[in-house]
Each structure stands twice: as C-alpha cells, then as structure tokens.
Protein backbone atom coordinates (compact mmCIF):
# COMPACT_ATOMS: atom_id res chain seq x y z
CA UNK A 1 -16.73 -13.65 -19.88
CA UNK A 2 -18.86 -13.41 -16.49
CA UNK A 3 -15.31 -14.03 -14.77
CA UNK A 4 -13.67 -11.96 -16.52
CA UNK A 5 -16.47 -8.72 -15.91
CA UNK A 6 -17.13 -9.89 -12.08
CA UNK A 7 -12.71 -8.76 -11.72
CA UNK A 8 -13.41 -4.94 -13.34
CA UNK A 9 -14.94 -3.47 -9.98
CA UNK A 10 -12.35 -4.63 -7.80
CA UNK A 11 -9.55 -4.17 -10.43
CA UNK A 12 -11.12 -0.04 -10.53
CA UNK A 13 -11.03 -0.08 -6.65
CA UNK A 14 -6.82 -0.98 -6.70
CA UNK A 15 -6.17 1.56 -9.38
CA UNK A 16 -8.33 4.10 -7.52
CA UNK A 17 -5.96 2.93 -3.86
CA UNK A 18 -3.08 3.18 -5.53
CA UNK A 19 -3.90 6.48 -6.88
CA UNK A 20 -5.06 7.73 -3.55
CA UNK A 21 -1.75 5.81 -1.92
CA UNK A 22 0.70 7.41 -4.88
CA UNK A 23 -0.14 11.20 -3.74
CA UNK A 24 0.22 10.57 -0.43
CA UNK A 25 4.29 10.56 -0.52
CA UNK A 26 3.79 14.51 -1.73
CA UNK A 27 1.38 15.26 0.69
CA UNK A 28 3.66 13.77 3.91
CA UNK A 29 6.74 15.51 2.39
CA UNK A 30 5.01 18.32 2.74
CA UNK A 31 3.79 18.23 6.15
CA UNK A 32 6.63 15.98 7.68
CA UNK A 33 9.31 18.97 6.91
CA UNK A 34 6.98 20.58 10.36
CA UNK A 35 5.52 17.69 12.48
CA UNK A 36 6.32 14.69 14.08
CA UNK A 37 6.08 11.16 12.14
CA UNK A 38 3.84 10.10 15.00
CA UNK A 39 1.88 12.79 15.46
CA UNK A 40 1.18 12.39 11.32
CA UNK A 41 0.45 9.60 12.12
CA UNK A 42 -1.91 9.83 14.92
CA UNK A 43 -3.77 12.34 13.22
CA UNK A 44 -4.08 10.35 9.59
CA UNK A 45 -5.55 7.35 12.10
CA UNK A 46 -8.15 9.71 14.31
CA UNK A 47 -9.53 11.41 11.48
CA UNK A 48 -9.98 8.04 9.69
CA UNK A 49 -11.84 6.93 12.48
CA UNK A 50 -13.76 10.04 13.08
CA UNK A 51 -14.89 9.32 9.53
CA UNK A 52 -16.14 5.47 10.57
CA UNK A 53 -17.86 6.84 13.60
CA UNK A 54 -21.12 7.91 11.56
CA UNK A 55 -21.24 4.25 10.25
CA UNK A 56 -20.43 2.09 13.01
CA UNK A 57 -23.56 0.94 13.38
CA UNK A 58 -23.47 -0.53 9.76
CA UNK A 59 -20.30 -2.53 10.76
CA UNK A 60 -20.69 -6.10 11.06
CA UNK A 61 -19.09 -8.57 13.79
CA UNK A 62 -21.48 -11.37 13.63
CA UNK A 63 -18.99 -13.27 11.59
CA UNK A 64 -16.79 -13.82 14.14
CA UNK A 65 -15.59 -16.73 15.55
CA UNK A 66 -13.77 -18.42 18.52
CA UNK A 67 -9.98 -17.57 17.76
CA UNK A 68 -10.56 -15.22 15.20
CA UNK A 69 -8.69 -12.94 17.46
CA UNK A 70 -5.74 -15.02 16.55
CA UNK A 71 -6.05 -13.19 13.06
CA UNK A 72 -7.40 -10.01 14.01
CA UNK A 73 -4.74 -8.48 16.30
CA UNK A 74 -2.16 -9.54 13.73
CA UNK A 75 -3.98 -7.77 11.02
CA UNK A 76 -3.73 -4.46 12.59
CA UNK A 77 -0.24 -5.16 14.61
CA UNK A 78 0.86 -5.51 11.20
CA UNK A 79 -0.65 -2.94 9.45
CA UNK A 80 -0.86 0.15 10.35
CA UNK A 81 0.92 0.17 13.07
CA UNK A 82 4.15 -1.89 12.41
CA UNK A 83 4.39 -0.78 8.62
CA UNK A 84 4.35 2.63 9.69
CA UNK A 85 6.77 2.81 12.54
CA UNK A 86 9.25 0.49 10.74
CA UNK A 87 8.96 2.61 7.36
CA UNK A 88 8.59 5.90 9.60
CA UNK A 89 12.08 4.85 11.17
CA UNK A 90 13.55 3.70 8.33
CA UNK A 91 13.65 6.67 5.88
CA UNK A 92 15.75 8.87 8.76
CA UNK A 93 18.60 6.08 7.93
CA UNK A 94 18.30 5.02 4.00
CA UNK A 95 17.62 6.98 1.13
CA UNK A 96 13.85 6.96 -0.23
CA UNK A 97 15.49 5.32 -3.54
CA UNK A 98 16.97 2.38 -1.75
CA UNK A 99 13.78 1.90 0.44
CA UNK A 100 11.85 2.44 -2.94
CA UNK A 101 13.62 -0.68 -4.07
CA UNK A 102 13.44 -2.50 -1.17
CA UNK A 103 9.37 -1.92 -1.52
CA UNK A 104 9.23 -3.53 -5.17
CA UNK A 105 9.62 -6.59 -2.91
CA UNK A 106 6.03 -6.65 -1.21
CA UNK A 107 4.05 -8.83 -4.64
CA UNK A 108 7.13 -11.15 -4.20
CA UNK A 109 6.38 -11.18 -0.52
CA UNK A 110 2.77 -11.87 -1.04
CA UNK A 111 2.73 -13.93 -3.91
CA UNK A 112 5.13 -16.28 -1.67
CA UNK A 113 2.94 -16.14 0.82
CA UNK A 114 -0.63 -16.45 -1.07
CA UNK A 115 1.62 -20.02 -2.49
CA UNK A 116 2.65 -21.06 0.85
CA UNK A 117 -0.71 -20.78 2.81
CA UNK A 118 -3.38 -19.70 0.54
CA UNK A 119 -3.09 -22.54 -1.95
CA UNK A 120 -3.39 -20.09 -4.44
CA UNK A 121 -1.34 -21.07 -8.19
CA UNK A 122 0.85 -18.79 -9.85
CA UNK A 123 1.28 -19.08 -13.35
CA UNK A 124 4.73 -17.87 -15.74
CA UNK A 125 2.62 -15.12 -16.86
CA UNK A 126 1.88 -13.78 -12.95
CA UNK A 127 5.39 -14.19 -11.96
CA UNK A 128 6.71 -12.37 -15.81
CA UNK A 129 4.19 -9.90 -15.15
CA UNK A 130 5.92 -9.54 -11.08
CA UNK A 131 9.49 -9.48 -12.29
CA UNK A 132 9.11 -6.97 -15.11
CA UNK A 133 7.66 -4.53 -12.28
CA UNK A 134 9.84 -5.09 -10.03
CA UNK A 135 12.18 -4.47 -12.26
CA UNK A 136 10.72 -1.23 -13.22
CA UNK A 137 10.53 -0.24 -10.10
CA UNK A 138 14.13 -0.44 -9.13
CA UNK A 139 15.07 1.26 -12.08
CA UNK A 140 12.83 3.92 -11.26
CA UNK A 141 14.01 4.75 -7.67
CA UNK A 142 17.32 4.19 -8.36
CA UNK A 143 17.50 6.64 -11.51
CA UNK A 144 16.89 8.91 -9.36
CA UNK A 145 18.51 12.14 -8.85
CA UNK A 146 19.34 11.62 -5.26
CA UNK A 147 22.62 12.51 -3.23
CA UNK A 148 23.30 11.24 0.21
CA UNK A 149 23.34 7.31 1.41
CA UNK A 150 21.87 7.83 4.46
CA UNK A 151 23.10 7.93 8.12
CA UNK A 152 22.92 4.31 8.54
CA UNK A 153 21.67 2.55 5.15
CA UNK A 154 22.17 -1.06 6.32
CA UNK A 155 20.04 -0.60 9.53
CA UNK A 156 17.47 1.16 7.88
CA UNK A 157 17.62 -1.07 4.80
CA UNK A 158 16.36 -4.22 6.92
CA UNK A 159 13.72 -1.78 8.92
CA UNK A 160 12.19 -0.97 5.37
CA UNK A 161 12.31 -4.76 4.70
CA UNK A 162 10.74 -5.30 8.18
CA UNK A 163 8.19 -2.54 7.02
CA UNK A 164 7.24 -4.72 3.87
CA UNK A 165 7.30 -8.23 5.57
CA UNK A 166 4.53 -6.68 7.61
CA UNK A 167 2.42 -5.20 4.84
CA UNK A 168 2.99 -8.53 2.70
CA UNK A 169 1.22 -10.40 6.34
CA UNK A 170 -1.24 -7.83 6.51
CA UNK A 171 -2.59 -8.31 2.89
CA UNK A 172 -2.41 -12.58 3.24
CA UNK A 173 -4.06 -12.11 6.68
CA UNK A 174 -6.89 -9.93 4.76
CA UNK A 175 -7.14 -12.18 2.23
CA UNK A 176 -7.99 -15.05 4.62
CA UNK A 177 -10.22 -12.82 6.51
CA UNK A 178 -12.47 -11.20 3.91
CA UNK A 179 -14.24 -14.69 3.06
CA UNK A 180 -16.19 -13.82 6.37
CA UNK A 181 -16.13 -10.20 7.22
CA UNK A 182 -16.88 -7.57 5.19
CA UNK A 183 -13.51 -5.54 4.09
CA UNK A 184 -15.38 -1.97 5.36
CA UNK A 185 -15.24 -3.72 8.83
CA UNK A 186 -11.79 -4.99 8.77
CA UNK A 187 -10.31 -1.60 7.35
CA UNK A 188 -12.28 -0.34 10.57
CA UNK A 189 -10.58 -1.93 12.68
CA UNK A 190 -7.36 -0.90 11.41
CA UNK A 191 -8.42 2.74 11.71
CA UNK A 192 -9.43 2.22 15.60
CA UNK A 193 -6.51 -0.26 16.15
CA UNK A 194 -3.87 2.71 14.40
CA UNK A 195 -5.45 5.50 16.22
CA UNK A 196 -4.81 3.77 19.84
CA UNK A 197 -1.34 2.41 19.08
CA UNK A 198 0.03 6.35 17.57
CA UNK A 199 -1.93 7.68 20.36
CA UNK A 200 1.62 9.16 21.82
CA UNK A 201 1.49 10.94 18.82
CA UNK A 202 -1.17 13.47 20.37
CA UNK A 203 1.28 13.92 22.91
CA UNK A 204 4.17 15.18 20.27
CA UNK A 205 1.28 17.44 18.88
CA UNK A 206 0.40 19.12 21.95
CA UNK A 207 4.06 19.48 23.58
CA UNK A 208 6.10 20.67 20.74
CA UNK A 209 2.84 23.51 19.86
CA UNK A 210 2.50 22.08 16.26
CA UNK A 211 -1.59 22.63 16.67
CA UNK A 212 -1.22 25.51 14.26
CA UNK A 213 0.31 23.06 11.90
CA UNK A 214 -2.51 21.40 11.91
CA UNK A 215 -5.00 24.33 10.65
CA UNK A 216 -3.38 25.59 8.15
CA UNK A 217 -2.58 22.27 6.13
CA UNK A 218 -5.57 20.62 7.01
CA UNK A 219 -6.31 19.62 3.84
CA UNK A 220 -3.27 17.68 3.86
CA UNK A 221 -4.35 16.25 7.19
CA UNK A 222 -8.05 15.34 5.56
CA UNK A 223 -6.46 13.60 2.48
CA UNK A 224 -4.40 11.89 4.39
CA UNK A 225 -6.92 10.61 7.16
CA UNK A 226 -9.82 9.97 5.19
CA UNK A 227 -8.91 9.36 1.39
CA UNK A 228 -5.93 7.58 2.50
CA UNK A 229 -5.69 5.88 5.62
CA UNK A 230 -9.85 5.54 5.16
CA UNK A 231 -10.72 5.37 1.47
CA UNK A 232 -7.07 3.64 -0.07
CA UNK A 233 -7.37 0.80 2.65
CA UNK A 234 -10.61 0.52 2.14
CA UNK A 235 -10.56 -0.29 -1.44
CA UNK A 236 -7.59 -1.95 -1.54
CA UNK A 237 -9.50 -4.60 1.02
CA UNK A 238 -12.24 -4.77 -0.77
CA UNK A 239 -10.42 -5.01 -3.98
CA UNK A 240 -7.93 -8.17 -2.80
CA UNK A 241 -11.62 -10.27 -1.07
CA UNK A 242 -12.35 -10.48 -4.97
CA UNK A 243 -9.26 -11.64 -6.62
CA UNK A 244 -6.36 -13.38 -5.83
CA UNK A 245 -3.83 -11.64 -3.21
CA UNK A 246 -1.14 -12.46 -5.66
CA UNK A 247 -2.70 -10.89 -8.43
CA UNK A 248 -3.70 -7.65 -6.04
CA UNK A 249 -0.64 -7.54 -4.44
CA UNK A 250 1.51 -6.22 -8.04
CA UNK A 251 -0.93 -3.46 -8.08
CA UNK A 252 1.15 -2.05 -5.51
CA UNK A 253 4.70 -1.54 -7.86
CA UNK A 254 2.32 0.88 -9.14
CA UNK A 255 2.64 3.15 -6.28
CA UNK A 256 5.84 4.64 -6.70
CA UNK A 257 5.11 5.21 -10.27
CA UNK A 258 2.00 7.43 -8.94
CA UNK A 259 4.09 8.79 -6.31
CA UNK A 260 6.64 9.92 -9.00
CA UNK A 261 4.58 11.51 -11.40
CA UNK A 262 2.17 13.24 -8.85
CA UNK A 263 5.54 15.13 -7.74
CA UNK A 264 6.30 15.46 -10.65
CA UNK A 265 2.88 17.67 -11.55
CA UNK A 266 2.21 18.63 -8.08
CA UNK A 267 5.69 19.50 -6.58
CA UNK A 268 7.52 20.41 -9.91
CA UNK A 269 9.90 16.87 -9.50
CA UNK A 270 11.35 15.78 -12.56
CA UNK A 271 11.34 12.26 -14.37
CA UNK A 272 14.51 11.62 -16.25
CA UNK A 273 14.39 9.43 -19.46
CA UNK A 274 15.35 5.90 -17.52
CA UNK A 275 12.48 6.81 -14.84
CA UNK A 276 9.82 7.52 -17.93
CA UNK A 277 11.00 4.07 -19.27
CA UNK A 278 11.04 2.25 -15.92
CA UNK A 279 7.35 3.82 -15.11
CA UNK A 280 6.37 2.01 -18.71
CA UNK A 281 7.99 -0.87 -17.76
CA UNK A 282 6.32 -1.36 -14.41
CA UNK A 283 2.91 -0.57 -15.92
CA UNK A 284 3.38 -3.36 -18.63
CA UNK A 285 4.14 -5.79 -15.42
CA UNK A 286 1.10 -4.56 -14.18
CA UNK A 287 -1.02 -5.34 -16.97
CA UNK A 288 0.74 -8.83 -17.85
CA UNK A 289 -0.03 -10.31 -14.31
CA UNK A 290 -3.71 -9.22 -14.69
CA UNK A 291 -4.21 -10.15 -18.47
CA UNK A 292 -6.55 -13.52 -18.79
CA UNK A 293 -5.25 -14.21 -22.11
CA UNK A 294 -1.93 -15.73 -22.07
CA UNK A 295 0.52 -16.04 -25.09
CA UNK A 296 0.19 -19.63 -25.73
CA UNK A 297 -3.63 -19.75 -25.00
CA UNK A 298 -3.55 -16.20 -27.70
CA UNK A 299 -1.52 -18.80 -30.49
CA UNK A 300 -3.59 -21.74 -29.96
CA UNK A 301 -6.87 -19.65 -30.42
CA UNK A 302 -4.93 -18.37 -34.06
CA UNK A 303 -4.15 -21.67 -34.87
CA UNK A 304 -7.49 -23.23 -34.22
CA UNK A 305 -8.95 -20.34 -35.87
C-alpha cells in the first residue's frame, strides 16, 4: 500500500505535463501561421529561463561528478534542442497524422531502452498496456480528416523518427541522472542549454519585424515558455526520478489525445467516431501499464478468497 501511495504524486505530475504538453500543439498552430519555428522556439526557451533566473540560487550542482558531463551535454543535445529542430523540420515534409503515428513510437523507444541499459523488467501487462496505446494512437491520427501527403513524406518521416529517438535518449538519460540531481536542476539546464542553441532564432525575430507578434500573443508566448517548456519538463522529470521510465514513458500516447480534444474545445476541431474510440483506447493502455493489480494476481486473490 505505501508503494502503491508513494507513485500518486508523480503519477499527478505526468497527467498535469501531458496536459500542459497536449495544449501546446493549439497554441504553436496558432502562432507558427506568423513566426519563425526558431524564433518560437527561442522565445519558448528564454522565457523559460527568465523564469529559473529568480531561483538559481536554489539549484543544486554539488552532485556532480567527474564525467558527468558525458551525460549532461547529451541530455540537452537531445532534448530540446535536437527534438525540436528534427520535429520543427519534419512537419514542413509529412503530414501531422503520419508524424502523429510515428510519435506513438517514443514508450516503445524507451521501454527498449529502460530494458537494454536500465535493467529495468517489463511485464505482459506493461507491454499490453504499450501496444493498446499505441494502437490508439495511430488510429487516432490517422482517422483524421487530413488531405495532403506532404512535400516529401519519406524524408520527413525518418526526421520525425530522428525527433523521437532523441526524446526516447533524453528521458533514459534523465532517468539515470535524477538518482543524483534534483529534476528542477536538470530541467534547468535544458532551459539554458535550449535558449543558447535557438539563439539564431532572435535573429529571425528581429530581421523579419515579427516583434509585434510577439505583444499581441504573448500569452501564447508565456504558456508556451513557462507552463510548457518550464512547468511540463519540469514535472515530467520529476515525475519519471520516481517511477520507472518505462512506465512514465506511455504517459506520453496521452499527448495527442490532449492535443486532439483541446482543439477540439479550443479551436472548434472535430473528433470523428474512430478518433473518440481510439482516444478510449489509448487511455485504457494508459491505465493498464500503470495498474498494480494484474489479471492473474486479481484471479488468484478470488480464488484464495
């Protein structure tokens, strides 16, 4: 029972990034249809950091280690900065709906990965519980109403792949990480590391006289900078240091279910019957991989009962 209760805080922190990560696809569709992906970009990074600044003092280093840099640059290589650019670049050439799909393959990625070099055990109920959202989730993009195959699908296919190879590394490097450093400092980092490397993205800003842009959707700007980039990577890292990655990692099939029903309420998108049914689906995925009863242990407690 103590196990079980110690997992509801971080399990409330990945619903609450996932909620927080879900609206941000209406927000950037919004605001990408006038300014440059990098200078988004930039801007979601400096105001994240802007929002650190007031605590940096509270951030803790004394962890580290010889060679932890080793782990460190990787983490925020990875994440923001290679996620971004590769997804950035990859929606000009696929479709959101095949790069949706492609996305469903991150808990796969992680779980693969949290086997490989994390030691950690996956059960049949953890990979039912991955499959079934997967599952969900390509029946959710795909359902979708959606013309056009993109200018070059195959290219931009494998860049999206590229995008979630590097989100999968982020989350196992995090995972390693957090059993020394707190997960406020390493999300830090990432803000600090993101802001530097879409730094050219001030550039874009100030040349193509998008500053006005930037007033009058600035609460775009804010949730994207500080509940996002700040507050969704925050909890998300703090969530994963409690639980296993694999485990943390299927919250994220719940993203595009978010995503779809915030446009849904917020930019007057639709969900066909398939999409309602594939957003069920993924949610029951959800729930299965996290569930600490399984079947057979749920028949042997009847039978002993």
């Amino acid at each position: 029972m103590k196990k079980t209760q110690s997992t509801v805080m971080p399990v409330l922190a990945l619903l609450a990034s996932v909620f927080l990560w879900g609206g941000s696809f209406s927000a950037m569709r919004v605001i990408l249809t006038e300014v440059d992906p990098w200078a988004v970009m930039w801007i979601r990074m400096a105001l994240a950091s802007a929002a650190v600044l007031p605590f940096f003092r509270t951030l803790d280093f004394s962890p580290y280690q010889k060679g932890d840099w080793k782990l460190l640059v990787p983490m925020v290589l990875f994440q923001p900065c290679l996620y971004f650019l590769l997804e950035a670049n990859a929606l000009k050439l696929t479709t959101s709906s095949q790069a949706g799909v492609i996305s469903a393959a991150v808990p796969l990625l992680v779980s693969l990965g949290a086997w490989l070099f994390l030691s950690e055990t996956l059960t049949i109920k953890t990979w039912a519980g991955l499959a079934a959202s997967i599952i969900g989730v390509a029946v959710l993009t795909l359902a979708a109403d959606e013309g056009g195959r993109g200018s070059n699908a195959l290219l931009g296919n494998l860049m999206e792949l590229g995008a979630m190879v590097s989100a999968a590394a982020n989350m196992l490097i995090i995972k390693e990480l957090s059993k020394r450093f707190h997960p406020f400092t390493l999300t830090a980092l990432q803000c600090f590391g993101g802001t530097l490397f879409f730094f050219p993205g001030l550039r874009d800003l100030v040349q193509t006289g998008n500053l006005d842009t930037l007033f009058s959707h600035w609460g775009l700007f804010l949730y994207l900078g500080v509940f996002v980039s700040l507050g969704a990577f925050g909890l998300y890292n703090w969530g994963m240091s409690s639980i296993q990655a694999s485990r943390a990692s299927t919250f994220i099939n719940l993203v595009p279910v978010t995503a779809v029903l915030l446009g849904s309420t917020l930019l007057g998108e639709t969900l066909n019957g398939k999409q309602t049914g594939a957003a069920v689906l993924v949610i029951g995925g959800v729930w299965l991989s996290q569930s600490r009863l399984s079947f057979f242990r749920w028949k042997q407690i009847r039978r002993n009962g």
